[in-house]
N, C-alpha and C. Protein backbone atom coordinates (compact mmCIF):
# COMPACT_ATOMS: atom_id res chain seq x y z
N UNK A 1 20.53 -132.86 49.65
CA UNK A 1 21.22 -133.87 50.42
C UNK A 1 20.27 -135.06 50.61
N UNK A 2 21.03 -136.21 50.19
CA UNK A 2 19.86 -137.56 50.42
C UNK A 2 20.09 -137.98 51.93
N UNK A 3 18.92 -138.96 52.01
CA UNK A 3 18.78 -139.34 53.67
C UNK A 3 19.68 -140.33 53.82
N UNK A 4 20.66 -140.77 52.83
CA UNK A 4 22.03 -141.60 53.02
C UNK A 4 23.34 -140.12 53.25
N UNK A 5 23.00 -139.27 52.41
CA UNK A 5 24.39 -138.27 52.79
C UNK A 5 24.16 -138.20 54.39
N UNK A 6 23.09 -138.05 54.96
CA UNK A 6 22.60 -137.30 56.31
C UNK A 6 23.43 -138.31 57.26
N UNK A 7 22.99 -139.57 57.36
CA UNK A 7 23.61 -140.67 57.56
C UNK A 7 24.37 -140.91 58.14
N UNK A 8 25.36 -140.18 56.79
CA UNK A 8 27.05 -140.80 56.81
C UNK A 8 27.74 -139.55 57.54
N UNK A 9 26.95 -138.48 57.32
CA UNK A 9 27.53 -137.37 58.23
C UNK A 9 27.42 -138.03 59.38
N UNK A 10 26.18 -138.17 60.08
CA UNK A 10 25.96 -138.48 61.58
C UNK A 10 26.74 -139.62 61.50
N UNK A 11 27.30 -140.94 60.73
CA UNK A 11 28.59 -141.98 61.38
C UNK A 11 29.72 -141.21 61.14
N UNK A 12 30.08 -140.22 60.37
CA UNK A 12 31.55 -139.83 60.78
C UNK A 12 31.84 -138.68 62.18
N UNK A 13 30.64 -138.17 62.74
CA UNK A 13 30.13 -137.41 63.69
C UNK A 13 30.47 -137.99 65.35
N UNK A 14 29.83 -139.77 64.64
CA UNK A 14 29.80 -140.25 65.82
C UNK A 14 30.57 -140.04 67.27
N UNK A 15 32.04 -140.40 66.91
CA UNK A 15 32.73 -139.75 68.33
C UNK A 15 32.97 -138.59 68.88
N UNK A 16 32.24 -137.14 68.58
CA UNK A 16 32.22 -136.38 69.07
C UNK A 16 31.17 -136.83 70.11
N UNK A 17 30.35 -137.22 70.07
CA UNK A 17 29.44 -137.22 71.66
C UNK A 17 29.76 -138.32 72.18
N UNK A 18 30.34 -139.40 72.03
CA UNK A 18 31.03 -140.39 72.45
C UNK A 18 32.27 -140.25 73.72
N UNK A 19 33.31 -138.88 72.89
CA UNK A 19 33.98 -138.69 73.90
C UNK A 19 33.49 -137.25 74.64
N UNK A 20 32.47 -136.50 74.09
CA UNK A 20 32.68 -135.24 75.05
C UNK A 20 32.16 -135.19 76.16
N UNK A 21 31.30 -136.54 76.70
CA UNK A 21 31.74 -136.46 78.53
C UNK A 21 32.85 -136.14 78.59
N UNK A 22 34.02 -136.43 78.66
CA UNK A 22 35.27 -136.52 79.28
C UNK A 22 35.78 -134.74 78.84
N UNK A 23 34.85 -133.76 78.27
CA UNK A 23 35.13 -132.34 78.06
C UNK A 23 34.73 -131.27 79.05
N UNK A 24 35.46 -130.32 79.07
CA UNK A 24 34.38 -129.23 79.82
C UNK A 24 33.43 -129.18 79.64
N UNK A 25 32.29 -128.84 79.66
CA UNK A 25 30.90 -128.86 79.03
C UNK A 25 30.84 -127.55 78.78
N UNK A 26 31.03 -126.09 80.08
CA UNK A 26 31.15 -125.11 79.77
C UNK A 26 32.18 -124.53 78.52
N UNK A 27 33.59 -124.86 78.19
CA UNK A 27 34.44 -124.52 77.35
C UNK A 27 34.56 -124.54 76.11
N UNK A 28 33.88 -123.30 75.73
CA UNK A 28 33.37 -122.77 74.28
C UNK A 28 34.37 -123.65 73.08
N UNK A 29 35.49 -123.93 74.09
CA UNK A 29 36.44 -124.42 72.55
C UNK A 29 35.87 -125.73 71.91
N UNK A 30 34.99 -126.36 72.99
CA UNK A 30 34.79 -127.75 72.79
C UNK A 30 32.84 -127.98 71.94
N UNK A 31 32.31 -126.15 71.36
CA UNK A 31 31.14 -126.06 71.02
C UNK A 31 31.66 -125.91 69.53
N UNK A 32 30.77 -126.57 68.63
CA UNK A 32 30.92 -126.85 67.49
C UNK A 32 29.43 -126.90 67.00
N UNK A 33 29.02 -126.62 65.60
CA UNK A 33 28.44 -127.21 65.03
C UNK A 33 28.53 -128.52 63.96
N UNK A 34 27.57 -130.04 63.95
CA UNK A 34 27.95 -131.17 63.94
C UNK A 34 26.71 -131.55 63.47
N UNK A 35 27.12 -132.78 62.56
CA UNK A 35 25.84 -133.47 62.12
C UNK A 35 24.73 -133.95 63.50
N UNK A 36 25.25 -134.02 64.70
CA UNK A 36 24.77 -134.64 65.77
C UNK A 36 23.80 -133.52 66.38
N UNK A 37 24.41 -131.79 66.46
CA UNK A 37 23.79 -130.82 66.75
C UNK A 37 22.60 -130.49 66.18
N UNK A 38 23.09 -130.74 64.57
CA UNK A 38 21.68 -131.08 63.70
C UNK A 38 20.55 -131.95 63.95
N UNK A 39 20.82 -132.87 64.45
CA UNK A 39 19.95 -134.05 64.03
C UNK A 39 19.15 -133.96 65.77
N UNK A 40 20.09 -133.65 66.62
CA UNK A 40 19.23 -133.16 67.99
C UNK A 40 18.57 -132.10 67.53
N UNK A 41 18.81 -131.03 67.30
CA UNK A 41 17.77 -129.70 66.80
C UNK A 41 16.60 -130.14 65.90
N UNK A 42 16.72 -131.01 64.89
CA UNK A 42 15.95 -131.44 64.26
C UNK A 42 14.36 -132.08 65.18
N UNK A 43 15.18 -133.18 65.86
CA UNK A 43 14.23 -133.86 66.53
C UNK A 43 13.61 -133.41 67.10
N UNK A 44 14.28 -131.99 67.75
CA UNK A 44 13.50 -131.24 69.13
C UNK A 44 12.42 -130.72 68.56
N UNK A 45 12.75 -129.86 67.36
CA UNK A 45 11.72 -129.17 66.66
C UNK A 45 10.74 -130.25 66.00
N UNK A 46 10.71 -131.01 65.41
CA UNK A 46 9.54 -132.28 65.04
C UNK A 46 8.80 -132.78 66.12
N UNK A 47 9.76 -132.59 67.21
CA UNK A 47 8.80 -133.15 68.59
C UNK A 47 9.04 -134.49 68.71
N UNK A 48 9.79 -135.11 68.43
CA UNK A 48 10.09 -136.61 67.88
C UNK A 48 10.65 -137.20 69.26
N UNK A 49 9.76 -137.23 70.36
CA UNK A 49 10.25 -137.40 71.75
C UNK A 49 10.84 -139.13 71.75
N UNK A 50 10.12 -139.77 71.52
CA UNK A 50 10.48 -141.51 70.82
C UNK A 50 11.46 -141.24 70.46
N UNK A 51 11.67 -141.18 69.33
CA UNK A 51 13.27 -141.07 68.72
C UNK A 51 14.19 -140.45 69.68
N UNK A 52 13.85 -138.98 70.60
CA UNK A 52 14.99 -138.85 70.98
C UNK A 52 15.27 -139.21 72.74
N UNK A 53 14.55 -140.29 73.29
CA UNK A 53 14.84 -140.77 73.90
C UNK A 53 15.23 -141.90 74.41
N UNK A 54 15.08 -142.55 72.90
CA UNK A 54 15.76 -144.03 72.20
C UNK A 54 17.39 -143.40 72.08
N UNK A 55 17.69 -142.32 71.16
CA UNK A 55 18.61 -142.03 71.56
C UNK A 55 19.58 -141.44 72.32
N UNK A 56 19.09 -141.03 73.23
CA UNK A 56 19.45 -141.08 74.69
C UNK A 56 20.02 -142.11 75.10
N UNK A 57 18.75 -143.07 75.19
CA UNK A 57 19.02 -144.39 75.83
C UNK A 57 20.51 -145.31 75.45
N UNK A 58 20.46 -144.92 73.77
CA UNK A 58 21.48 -145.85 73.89
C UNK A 58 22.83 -144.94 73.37
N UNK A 59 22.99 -143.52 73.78
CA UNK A 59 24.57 -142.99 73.98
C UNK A 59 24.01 -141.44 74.69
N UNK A 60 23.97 -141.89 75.92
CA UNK A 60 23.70 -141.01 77.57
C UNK A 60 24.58 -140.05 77.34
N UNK A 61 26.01 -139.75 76.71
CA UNK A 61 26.66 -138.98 76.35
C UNK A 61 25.93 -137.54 75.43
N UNK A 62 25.25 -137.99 74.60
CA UNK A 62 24.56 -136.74 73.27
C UNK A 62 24.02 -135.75 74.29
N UNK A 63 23.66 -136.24 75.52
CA UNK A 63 22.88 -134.76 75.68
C UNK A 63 23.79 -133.54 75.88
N UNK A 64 24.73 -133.50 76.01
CA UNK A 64 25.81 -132.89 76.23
C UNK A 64 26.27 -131.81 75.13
N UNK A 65 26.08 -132.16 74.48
CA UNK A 65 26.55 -131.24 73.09
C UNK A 65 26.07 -130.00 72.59
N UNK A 66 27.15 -129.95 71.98
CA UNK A 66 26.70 -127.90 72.27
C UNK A 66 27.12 -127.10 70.90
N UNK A 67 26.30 -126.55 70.29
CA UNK A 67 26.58 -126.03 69.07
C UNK A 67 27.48 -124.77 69.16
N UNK A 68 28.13 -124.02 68.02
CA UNK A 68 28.92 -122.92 68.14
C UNK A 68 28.20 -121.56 68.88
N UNK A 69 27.07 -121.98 69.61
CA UNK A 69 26.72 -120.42 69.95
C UNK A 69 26.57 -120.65 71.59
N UNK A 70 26.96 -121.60 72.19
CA UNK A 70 27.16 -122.48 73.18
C UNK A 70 25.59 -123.19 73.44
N UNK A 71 24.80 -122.95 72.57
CA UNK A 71 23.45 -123.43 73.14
C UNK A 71 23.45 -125.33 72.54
N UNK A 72 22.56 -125.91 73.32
CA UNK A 72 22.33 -127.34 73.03
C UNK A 72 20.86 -127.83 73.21
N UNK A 73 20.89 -129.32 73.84
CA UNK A 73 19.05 -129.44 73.75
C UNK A 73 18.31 -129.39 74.47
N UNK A 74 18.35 -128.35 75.40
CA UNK A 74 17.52 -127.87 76.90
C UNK A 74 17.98 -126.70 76.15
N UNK A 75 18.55 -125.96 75.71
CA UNK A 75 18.15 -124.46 74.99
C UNK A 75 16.90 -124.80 73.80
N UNK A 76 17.53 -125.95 72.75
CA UNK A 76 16.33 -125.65 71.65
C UNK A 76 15.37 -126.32 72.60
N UNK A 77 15.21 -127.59 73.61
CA UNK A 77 13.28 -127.59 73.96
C UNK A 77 12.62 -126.57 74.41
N UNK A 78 13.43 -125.68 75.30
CA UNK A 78 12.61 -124.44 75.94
C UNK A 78 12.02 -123.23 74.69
N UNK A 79 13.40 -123.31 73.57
CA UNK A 79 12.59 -122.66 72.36
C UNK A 79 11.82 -123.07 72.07
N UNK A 80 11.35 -124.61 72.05
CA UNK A 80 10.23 -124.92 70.95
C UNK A 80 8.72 -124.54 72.23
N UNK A 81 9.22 -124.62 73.27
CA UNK A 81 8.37 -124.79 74.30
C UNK A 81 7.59 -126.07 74.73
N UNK A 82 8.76 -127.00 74.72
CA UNK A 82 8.47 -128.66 74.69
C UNK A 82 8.41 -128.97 76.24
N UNK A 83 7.02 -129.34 76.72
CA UNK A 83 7.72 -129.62 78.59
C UNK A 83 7.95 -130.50 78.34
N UNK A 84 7.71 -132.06 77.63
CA UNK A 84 7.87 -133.31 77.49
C UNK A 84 8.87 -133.93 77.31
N UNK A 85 9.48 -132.25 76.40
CA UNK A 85 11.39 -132.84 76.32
C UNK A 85 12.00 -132.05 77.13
N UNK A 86 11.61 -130.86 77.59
CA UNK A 86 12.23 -130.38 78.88
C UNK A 86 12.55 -131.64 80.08
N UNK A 87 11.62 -131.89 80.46
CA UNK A 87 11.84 -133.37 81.44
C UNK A 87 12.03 -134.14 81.43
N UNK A 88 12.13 -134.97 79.59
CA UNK A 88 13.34 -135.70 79.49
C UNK A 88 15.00 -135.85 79.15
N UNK A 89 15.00 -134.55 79.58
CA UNK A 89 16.27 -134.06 78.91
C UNK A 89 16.70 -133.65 80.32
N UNK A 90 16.54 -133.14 81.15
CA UNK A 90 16.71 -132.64 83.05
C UNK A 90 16.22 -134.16 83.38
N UNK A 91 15.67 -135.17 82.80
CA UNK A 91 15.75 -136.47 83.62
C UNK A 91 16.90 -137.23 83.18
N UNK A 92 17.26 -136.61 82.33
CA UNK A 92 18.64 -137.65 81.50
C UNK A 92 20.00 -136.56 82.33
N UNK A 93 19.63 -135.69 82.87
CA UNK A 93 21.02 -134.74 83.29
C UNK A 93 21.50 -133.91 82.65
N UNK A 94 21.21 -133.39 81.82
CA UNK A 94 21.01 -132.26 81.60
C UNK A 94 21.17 -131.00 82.40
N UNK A 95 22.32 -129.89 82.57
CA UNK A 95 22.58 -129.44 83.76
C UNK A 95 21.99 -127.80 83.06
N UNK A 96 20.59 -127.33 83.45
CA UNK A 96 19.97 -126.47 83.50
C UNK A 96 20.40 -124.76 83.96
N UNK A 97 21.60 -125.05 84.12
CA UNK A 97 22.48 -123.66 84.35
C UNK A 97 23.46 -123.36 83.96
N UNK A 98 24.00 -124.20 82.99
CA UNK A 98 24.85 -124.15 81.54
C UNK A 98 24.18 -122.58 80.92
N UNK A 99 25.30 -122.00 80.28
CA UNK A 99 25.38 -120.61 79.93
C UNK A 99 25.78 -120.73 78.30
N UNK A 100 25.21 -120.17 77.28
CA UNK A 100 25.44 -119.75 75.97
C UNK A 100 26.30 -118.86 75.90
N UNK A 101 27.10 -118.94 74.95
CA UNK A 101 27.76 -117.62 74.28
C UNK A 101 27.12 -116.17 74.86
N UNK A 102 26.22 -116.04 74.65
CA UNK A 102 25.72 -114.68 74.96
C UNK A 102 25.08 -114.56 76.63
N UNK A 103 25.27 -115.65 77.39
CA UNK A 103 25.22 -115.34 79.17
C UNK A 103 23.63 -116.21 79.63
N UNK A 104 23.04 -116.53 78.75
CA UNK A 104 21.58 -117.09 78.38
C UNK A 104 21.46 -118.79 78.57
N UNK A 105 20.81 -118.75 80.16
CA UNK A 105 20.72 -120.24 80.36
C UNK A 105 19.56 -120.94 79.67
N UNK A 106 19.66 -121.65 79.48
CA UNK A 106 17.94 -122.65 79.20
C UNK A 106 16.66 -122.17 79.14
N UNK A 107 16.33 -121.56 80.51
CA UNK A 107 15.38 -121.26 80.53
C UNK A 107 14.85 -119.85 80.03
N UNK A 108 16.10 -118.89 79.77
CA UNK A 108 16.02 -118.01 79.03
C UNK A 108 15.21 -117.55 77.89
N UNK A 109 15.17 -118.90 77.31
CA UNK A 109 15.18 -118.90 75.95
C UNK A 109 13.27 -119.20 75.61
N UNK A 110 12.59 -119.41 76.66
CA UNK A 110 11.22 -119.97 76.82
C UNK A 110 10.59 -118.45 76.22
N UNK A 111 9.83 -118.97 74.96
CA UNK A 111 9.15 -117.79 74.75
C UNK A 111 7.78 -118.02 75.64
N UNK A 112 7.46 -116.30 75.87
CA UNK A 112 6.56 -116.18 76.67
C UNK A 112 5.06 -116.38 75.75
């Protein structure tokens, strides 16, 4: 896949985090996997805190999103064991007691 396919996924992606404020956040029906889920997981794991708080900045909506296993990006920072994006991600709102598919909040997920 070229870094133009990647792209065009993430612009046809776009209005899923656009509108899913206006979703349950908890309601599994509304967890998907998405070029957007990707490209947050991506960043978390690169550590790419710049980038992902540029994009933050400009659609406050993304943090919200939630892949098919209900986890999102306060599940993958605590995997990577990121405090830097832990606290910018709980400073952006990020609601830290959101539950996965399998009953597993955020902090769950912190390897020891």
């Amino acid at each position: 896949m070229t870094d133009e396919d990647i792209n065009d996924a993430y612009e046809e992606d776009d209005d899923y985090a656009a509108n899913y404020d206006d979703k349950p956040k908890q309601d599994p029906k509304y967890w998907r996997n998405s070029a957007e889920t990707t490209r947050f997981w991506n960043l978390i794991n690169d550590e790419k805190i710049d980038e992902l708080d540029a994009w933050i900045t400009s659609d406050p909506n993304v943090i919200h999103i939630r892949s098919e296993d209900g986890r999102g990006p306060l599940f993958w920072a605590y995997e990577k064991n990121n405090n830097d994006i832990i606290d910018l991600l709980l400073n952006a709102g990020v609601d830290g007691t959101q539950k996965d598919a399998d009953g597993n909040v955020p902090k769950d997920l912190r390897k020891k």
